[in-house]
PDB file of N, CA and C in Angstrom:
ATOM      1  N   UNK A   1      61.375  68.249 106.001  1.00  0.00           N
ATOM      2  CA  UNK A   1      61.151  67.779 104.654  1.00  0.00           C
ATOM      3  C   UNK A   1      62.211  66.742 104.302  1.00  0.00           C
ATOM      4  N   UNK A   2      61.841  65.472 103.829  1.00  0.00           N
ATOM      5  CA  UNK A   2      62.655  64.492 103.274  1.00  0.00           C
ATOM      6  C   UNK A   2      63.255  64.834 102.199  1.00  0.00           C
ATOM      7  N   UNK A   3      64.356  64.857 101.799  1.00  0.00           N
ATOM      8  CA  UNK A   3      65.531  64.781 100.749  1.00  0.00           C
ATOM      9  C   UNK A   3      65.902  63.474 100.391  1.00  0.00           C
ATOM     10  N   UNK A   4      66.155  62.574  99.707  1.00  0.00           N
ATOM     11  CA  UNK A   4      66.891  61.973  98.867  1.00  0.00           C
ATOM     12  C   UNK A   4      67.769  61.493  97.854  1.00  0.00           C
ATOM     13  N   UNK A   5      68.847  60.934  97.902  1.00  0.00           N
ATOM     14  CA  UNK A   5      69.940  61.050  96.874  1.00  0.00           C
ATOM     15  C   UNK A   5      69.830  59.518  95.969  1.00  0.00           C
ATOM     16  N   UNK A   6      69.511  59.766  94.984  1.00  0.00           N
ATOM     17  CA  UNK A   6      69.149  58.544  93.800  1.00  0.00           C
ATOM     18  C   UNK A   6      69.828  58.579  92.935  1.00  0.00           C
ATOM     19  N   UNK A   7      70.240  57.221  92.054  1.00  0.00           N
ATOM     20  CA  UNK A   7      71.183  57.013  90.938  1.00  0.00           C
ATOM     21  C   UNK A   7      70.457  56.463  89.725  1.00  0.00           C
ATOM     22  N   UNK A   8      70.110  57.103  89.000  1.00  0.00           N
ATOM     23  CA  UNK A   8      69.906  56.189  87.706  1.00  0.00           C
ATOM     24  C   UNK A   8      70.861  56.720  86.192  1.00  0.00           C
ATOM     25  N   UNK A   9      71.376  56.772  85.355  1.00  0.00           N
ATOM     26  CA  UNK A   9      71.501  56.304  84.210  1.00  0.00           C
ATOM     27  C   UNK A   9      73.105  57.039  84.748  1.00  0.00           C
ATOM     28  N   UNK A  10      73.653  55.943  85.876  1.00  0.00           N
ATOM     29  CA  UNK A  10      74.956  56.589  86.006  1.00  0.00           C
ATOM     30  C   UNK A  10      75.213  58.296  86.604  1.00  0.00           C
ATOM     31  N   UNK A  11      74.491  59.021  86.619  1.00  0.00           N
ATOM     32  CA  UNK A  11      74.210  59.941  87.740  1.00  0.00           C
ATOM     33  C   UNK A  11      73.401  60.304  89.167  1.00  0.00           C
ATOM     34  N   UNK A  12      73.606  60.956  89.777  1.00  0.00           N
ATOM     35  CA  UNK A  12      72.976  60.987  90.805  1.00  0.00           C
ATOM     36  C   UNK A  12      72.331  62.603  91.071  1.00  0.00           C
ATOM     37  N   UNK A  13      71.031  62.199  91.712  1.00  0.00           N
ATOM     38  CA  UNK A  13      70.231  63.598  91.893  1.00  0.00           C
ATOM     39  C   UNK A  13      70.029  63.638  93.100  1.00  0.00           C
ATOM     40  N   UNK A  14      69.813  65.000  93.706  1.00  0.00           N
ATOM     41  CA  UNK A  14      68.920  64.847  94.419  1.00  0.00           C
ATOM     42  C   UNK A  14      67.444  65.331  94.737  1.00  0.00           C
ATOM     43  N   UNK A  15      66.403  64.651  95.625  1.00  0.00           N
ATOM     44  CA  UNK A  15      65.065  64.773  94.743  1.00  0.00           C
ATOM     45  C   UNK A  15      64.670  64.705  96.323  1.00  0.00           C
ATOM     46  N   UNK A  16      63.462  65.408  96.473  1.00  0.00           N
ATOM     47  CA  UNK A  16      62.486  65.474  97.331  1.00  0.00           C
ATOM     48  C   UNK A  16      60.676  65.614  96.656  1.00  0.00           C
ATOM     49  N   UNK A  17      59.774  65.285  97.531  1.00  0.00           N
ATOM     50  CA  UNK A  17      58.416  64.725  97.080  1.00  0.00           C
ATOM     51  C   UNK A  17      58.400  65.841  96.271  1.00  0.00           C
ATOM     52  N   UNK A  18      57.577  65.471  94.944  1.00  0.00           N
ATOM     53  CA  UNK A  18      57.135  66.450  94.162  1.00  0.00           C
ATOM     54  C   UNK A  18      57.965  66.960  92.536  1.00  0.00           C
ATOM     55  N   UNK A  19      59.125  66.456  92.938  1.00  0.00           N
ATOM     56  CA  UNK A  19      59.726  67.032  91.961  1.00  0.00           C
ATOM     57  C   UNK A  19      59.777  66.408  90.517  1.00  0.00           C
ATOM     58  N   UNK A  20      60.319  67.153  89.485  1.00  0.00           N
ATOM     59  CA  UNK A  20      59.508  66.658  88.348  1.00  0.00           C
ATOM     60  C   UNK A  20      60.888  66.687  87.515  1.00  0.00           C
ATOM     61  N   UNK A  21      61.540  65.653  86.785  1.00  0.00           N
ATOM     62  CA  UNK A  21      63.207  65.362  86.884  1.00  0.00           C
ATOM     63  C   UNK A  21      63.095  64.709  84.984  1.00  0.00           C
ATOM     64  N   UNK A  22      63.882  65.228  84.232  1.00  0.00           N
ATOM     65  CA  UNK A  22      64.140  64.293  82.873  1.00  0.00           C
ATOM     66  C   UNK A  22      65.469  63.811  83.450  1.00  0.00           C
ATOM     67  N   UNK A  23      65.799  62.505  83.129  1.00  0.00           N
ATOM     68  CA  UNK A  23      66.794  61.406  83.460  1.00  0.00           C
ATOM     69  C   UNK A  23      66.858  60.706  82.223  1.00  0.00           C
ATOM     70  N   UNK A  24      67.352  59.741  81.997  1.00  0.00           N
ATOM     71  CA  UNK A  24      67.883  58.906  81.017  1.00  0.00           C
ATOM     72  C   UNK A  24      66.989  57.998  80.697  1.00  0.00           C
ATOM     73  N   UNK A  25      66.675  57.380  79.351  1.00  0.00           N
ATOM     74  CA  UNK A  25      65.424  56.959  79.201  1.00  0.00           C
ATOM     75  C   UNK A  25      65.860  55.356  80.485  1.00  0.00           C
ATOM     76  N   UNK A  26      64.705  55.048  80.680  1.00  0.00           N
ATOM     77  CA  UNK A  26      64.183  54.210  81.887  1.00  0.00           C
ATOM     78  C   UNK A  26      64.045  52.909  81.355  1.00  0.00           C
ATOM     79  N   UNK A  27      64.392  51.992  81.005  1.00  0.00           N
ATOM     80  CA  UNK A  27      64.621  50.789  80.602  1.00  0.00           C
ATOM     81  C   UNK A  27      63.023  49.933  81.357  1.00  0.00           C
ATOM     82  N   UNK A  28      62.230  50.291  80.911  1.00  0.00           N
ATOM     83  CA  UNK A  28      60.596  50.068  81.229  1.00  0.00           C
ATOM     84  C   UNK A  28      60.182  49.188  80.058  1.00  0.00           C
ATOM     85  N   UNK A  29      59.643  47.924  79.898  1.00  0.00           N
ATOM     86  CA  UNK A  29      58.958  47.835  79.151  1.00  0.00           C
ATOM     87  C   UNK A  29      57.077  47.768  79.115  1.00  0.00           C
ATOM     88  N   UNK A  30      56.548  47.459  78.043  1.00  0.00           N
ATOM     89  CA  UNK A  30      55.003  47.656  78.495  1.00  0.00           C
ATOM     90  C   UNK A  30      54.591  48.982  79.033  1.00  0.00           C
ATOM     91  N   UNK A  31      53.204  49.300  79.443  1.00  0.00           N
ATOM     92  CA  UNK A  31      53.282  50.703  79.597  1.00  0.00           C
ATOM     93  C   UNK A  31      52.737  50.650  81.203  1.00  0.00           C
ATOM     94  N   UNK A  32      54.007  50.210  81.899  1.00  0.00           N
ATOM     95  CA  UNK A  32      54.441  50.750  83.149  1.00  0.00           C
ATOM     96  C   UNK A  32      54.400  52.256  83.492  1.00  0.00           C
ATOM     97  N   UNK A  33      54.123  52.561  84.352  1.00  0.00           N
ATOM     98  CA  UNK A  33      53.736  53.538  84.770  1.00  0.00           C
ATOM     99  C   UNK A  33      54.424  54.049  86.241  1.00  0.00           C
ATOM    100  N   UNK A  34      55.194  53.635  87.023  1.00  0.00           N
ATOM    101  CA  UNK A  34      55.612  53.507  88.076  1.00  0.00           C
ATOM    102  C   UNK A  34      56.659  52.799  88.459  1.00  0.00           C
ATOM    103  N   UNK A  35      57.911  53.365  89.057  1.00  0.00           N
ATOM    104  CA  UNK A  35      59.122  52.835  88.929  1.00  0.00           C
ATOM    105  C   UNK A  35      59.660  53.229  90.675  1.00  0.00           C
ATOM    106  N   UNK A  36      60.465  52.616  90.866  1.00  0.00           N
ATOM    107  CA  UNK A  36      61.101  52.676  92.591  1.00  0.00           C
ATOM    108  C   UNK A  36      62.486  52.874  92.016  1.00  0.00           C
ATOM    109  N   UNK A  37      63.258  53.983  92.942  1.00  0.00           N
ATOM    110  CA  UNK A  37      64.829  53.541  93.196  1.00  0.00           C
ATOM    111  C   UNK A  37      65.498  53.126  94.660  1.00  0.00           C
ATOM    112  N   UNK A  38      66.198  52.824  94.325  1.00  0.00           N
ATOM    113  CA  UNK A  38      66.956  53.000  96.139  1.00  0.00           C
ATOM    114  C   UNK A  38      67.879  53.920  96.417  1.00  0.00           C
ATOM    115  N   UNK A  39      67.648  54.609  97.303  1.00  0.00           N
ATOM    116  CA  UNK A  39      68.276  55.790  97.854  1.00  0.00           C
ATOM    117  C   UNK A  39      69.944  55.430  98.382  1.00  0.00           C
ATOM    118  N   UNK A  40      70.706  56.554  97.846  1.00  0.00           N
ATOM    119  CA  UNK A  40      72.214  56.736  98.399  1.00  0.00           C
ATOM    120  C   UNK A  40      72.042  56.779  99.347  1.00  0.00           C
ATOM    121  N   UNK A  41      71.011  58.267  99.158  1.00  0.00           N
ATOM    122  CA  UNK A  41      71.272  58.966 101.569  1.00  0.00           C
ATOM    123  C   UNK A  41      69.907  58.992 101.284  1.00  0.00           C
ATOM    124  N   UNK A  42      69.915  59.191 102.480  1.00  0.00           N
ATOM    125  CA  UNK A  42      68.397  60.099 102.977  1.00  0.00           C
ATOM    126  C   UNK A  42      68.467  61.269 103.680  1.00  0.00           C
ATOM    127  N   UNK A  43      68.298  62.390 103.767  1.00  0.00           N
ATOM    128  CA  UNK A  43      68.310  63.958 105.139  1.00  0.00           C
ATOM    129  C   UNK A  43      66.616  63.716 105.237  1.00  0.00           C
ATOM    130  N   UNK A  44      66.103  63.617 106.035  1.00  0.00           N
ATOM    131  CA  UNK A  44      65.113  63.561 107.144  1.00  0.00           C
ATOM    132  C   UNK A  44      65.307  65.011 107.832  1.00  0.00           C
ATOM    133  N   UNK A  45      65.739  66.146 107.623  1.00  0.00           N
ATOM    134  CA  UNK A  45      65.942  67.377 108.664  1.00  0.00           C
ATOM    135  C   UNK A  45      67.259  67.506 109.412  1.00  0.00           C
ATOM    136  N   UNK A  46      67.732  66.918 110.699  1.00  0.00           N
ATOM    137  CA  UNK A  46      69.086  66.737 110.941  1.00  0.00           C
ATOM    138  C   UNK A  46      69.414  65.496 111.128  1.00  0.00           C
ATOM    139  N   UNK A  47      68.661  64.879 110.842  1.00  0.00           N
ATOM    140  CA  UNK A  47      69.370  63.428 110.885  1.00  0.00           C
ATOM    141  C   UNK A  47      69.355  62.609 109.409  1.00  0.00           C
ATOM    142  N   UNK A  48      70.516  62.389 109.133  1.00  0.00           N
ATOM    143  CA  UNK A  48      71.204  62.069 107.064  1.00  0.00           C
ATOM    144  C   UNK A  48      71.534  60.278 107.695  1.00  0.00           C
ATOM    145  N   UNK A  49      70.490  59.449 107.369  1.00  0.00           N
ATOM    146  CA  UNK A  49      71.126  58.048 106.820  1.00  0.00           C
ATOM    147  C   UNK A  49      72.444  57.924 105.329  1.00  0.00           C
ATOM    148  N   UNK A  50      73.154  57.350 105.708  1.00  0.00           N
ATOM    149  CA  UNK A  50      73.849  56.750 104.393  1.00  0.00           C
ATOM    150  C   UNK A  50      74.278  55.391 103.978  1.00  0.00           C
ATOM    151  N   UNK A  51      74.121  55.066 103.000  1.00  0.00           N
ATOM    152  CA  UNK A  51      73.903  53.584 102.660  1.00  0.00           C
ATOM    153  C   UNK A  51      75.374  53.216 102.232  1.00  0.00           C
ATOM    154  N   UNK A  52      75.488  51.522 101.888  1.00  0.00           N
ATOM    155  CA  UNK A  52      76.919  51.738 101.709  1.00  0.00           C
ATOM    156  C   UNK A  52      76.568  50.566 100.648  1.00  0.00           C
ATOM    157  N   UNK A  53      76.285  50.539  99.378  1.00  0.00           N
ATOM    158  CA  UNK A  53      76.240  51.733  98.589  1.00  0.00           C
ATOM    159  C   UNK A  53      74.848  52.337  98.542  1.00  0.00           C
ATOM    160  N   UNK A  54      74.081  51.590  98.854  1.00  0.00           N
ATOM    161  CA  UNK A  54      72.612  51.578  98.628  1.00  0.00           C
ATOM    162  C   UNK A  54      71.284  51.290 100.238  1.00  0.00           C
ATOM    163  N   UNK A  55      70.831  52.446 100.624  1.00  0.00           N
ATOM    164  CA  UNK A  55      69.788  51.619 101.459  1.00  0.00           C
ATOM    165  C   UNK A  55      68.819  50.974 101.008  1.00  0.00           C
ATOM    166  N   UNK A  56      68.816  49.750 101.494  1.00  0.00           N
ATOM    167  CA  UNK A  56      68.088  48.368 101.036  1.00  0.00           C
ATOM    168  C   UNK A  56      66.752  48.423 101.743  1.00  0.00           C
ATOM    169  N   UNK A  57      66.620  48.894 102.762  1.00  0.00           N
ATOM    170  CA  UNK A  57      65.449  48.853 103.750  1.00  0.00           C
ATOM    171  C   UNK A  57      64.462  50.216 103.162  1.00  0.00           C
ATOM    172  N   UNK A  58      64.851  51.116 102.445  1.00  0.00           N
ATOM    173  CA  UNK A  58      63.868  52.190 102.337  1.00  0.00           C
ATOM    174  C   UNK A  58      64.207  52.484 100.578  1.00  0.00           C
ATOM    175  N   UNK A  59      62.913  53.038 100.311  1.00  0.00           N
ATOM    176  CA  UNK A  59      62.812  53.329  98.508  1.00  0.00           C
ATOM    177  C   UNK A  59      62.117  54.907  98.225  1.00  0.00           C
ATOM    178  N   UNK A  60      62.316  55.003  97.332  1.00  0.00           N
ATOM    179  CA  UNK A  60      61.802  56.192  96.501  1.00  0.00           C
ATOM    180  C   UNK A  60      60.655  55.595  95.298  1.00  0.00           C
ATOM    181  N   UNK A  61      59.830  56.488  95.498  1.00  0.00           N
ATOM    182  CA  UNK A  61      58.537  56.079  93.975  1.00  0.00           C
ATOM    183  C   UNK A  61      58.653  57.391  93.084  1.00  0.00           C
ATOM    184  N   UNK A  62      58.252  56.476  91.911  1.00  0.00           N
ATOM    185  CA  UNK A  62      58.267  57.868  91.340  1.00  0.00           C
ATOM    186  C   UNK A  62      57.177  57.296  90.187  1.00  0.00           C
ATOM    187  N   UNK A  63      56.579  58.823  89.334  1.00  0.00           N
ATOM    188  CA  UNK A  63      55.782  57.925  88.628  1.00  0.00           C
ATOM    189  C   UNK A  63      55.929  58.784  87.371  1.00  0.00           C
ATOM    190  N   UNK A  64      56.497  57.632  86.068  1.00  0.00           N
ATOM    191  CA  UNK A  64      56.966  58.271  85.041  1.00  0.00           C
ATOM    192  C   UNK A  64      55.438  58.895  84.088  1.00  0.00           C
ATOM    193  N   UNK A  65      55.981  60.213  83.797  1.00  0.00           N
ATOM    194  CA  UNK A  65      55.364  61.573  83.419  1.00  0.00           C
ATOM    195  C   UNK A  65      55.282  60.901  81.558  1.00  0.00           C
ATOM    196  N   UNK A  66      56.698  61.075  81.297  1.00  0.00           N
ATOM    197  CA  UNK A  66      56.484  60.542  79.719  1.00  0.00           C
ATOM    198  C   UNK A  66      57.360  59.980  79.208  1.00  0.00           C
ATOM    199  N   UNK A  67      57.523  58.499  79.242  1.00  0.00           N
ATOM    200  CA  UNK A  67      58.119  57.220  79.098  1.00  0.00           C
ATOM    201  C   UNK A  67      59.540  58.102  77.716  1.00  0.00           C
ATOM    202  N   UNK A  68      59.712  58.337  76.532  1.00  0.00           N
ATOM    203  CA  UNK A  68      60.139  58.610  75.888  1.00  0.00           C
ATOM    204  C   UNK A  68      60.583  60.280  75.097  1.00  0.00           C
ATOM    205  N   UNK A  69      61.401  60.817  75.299  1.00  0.00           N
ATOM    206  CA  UNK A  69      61.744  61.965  75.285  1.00  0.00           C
ATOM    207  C   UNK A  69      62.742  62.454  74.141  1.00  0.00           C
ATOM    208  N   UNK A  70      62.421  63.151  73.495  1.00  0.00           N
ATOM    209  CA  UNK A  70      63.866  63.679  72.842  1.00  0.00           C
ATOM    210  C   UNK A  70      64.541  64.451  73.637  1.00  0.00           C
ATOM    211  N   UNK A  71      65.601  65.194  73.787  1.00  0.00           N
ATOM    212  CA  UNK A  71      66.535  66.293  74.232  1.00  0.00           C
ATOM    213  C   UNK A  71      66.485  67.099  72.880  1.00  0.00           C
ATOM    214  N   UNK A  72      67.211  68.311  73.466  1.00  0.00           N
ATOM    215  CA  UNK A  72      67.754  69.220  71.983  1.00  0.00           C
ATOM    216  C   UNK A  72      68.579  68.702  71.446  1.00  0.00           C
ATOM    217  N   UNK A  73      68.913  69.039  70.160  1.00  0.00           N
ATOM    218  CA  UNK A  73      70.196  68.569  69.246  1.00  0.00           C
ATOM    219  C   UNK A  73      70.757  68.694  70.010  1.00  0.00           C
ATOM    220  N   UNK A  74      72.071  67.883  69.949  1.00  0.00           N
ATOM    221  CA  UNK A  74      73.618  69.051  70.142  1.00  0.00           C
ATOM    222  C   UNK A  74      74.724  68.683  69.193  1.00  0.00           C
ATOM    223  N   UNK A  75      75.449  69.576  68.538  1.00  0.00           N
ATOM    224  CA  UNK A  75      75.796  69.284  67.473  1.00  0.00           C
ATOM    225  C   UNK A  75      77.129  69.709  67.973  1.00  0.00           C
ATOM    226  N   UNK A  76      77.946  68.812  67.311  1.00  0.00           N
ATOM    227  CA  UNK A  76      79.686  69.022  67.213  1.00  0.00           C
ATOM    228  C   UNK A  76      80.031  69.239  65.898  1.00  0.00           C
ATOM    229  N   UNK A  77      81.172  69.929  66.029  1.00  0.00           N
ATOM    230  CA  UNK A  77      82.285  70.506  64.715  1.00  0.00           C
ATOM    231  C   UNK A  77      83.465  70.472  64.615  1.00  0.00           C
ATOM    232  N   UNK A  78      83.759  69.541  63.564  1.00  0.00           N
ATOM    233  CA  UNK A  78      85.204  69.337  63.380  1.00  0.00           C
ATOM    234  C   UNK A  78      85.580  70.277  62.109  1.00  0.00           C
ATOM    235  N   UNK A  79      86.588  71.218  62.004  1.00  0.00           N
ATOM    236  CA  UNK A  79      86.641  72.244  60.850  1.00  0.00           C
ATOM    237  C   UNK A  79      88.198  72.668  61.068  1.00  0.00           C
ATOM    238  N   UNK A  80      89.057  72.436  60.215  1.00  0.00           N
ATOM    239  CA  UNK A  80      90.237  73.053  59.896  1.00  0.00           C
ATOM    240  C   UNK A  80      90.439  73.973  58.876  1.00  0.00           C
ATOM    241  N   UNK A  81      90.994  75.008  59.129  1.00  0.00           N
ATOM    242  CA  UNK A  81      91.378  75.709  58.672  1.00  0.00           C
ATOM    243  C   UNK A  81      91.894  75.636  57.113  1.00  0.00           C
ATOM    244  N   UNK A  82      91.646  76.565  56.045  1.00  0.00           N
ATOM    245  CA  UNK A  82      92.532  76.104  54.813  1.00  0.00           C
ATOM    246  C   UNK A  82      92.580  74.784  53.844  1.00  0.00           C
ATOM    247  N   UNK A  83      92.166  73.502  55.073  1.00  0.00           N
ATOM    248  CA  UNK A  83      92.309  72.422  54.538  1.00  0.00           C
ATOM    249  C   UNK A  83      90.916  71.625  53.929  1.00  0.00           C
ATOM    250  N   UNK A  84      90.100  72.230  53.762  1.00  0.00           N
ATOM    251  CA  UNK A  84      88.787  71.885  53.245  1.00  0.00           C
ATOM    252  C   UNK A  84      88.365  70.658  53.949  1.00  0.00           C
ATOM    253  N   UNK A  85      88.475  70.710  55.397  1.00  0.00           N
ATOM    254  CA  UNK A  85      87.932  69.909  56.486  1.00  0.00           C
ATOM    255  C   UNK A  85      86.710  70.561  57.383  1.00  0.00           C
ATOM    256  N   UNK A  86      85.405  69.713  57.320  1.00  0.00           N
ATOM    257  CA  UNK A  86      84.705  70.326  57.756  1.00  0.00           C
ATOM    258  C   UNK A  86      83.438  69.237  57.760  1.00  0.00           C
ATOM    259  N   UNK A  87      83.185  68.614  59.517  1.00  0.00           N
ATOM    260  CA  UNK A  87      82.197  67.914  59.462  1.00  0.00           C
ATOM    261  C   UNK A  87      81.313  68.030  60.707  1.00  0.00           C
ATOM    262  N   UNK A  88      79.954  67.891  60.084  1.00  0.00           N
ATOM    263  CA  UNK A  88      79.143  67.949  61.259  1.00  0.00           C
ATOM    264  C   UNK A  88      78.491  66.721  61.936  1.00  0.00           C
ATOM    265  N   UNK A  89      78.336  66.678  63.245  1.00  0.00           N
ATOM    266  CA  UNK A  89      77.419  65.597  63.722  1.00  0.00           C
ATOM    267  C   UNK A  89      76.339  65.992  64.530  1.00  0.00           C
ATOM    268  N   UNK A  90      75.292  65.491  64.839  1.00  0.00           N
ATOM    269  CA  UNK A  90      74.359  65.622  65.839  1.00  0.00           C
ATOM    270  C   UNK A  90      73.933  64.568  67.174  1.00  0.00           C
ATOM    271  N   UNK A  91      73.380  64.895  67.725  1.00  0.00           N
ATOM    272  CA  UNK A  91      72.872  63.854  69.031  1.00  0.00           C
ATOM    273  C   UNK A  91      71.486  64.154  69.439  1.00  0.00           C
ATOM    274  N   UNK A  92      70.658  63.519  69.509  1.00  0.00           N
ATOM    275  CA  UNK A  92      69.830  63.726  70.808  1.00  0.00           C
ATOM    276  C   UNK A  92      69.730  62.739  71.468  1.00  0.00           C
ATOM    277  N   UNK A  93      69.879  63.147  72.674  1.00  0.00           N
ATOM    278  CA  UNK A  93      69.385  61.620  74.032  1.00  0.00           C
ATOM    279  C   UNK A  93      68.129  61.636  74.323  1.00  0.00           C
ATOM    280  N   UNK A  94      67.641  60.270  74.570  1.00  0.00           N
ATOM    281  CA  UNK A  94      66.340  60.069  75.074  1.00  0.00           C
ATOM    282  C   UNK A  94      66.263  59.896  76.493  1.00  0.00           C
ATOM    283  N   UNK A  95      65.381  60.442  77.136  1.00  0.00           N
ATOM    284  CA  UNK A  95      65.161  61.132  78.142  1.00  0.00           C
ATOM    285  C   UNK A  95      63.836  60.653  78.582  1.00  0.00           C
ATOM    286  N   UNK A  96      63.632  60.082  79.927  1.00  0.00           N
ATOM    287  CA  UNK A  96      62.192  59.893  80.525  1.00  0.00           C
ATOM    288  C   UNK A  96      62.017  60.765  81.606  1.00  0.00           C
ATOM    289  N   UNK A  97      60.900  61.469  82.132  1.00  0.00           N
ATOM    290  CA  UNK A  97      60.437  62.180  82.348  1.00  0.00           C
ATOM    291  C   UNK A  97      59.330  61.772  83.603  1.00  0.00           C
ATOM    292  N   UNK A  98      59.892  61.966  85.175  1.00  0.00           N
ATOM    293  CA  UNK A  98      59.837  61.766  85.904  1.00  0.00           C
ATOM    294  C   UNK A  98      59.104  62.580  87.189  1.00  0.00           C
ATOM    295  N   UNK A  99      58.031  61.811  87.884  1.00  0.00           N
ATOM    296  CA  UNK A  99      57.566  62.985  89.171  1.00  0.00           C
ATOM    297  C   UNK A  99      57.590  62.171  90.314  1.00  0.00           C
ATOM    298  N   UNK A 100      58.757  62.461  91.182  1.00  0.00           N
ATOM    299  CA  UNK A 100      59.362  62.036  92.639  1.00  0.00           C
ATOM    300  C   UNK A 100      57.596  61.900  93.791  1.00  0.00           C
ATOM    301  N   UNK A 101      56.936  60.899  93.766  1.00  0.00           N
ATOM    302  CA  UNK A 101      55.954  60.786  94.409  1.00  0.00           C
ATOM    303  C   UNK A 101      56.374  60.553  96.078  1.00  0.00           C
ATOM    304  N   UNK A 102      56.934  59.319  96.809  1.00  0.00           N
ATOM    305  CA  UNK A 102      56.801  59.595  97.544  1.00  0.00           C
ATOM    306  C   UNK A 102      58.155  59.081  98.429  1.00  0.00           C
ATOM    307  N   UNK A 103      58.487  59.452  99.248  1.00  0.00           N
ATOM    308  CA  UNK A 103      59.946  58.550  99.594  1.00  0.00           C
ATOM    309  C   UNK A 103      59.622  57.850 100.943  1.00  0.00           C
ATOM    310  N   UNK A 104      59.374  56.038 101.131  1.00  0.00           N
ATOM    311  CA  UNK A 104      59.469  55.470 101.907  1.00  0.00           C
ATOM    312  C   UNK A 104      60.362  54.895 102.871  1.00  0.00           C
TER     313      UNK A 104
END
């Protein structure tokens, strides 16, 4: 079974056919449907290519599931004690939503 190691929004996964991945929203415009990365490594079984930084000769497909995503809140708290300090913030990241089709 093929393995692959891919980078997008500044992290790296690793992904084999099939798998179904939320990542960082995907800088897609229009309603693209299908996106390639280039692989760190590759494991093929016992034999692991590695790229330096990137193999150029072989790609990954993938085909985005749902272009735009919320995440959960996540909320931070700043609160002192006594001193009537007390503030909240929130976040959500947007997130695209990904299925690892096939690795060439």
């Amino acid at each position: 079974m093929k393995k692959a190691v891919i980078s997008t929004g500044a992290k790296q996964y690793l992904v084999k056919e099939g798998d179904v991945l939320s990542v960082e929203k995907l800088p897609i415009g229009g309603s693209k449907t299908k996106t390639d990365f280039e692989p760190l490594m590759i494991i093929d079984g016992d034999k692991i290519n590695i790229g330096h930084p990137a193999l150029t000769e072989t790609k990954v497909s993938a085909d985005i599931i749902e272009p735009d995503k919320l995440s959960e809140k996540t909320v931070s708290i700043r609160y002192k004690a006594k001193k009537r300090v007390h503030t909240v913030k929130g976040h959500r990241q947007h997130l695209s939503v990904i299925k690892i089709t096939k690795i060439v």
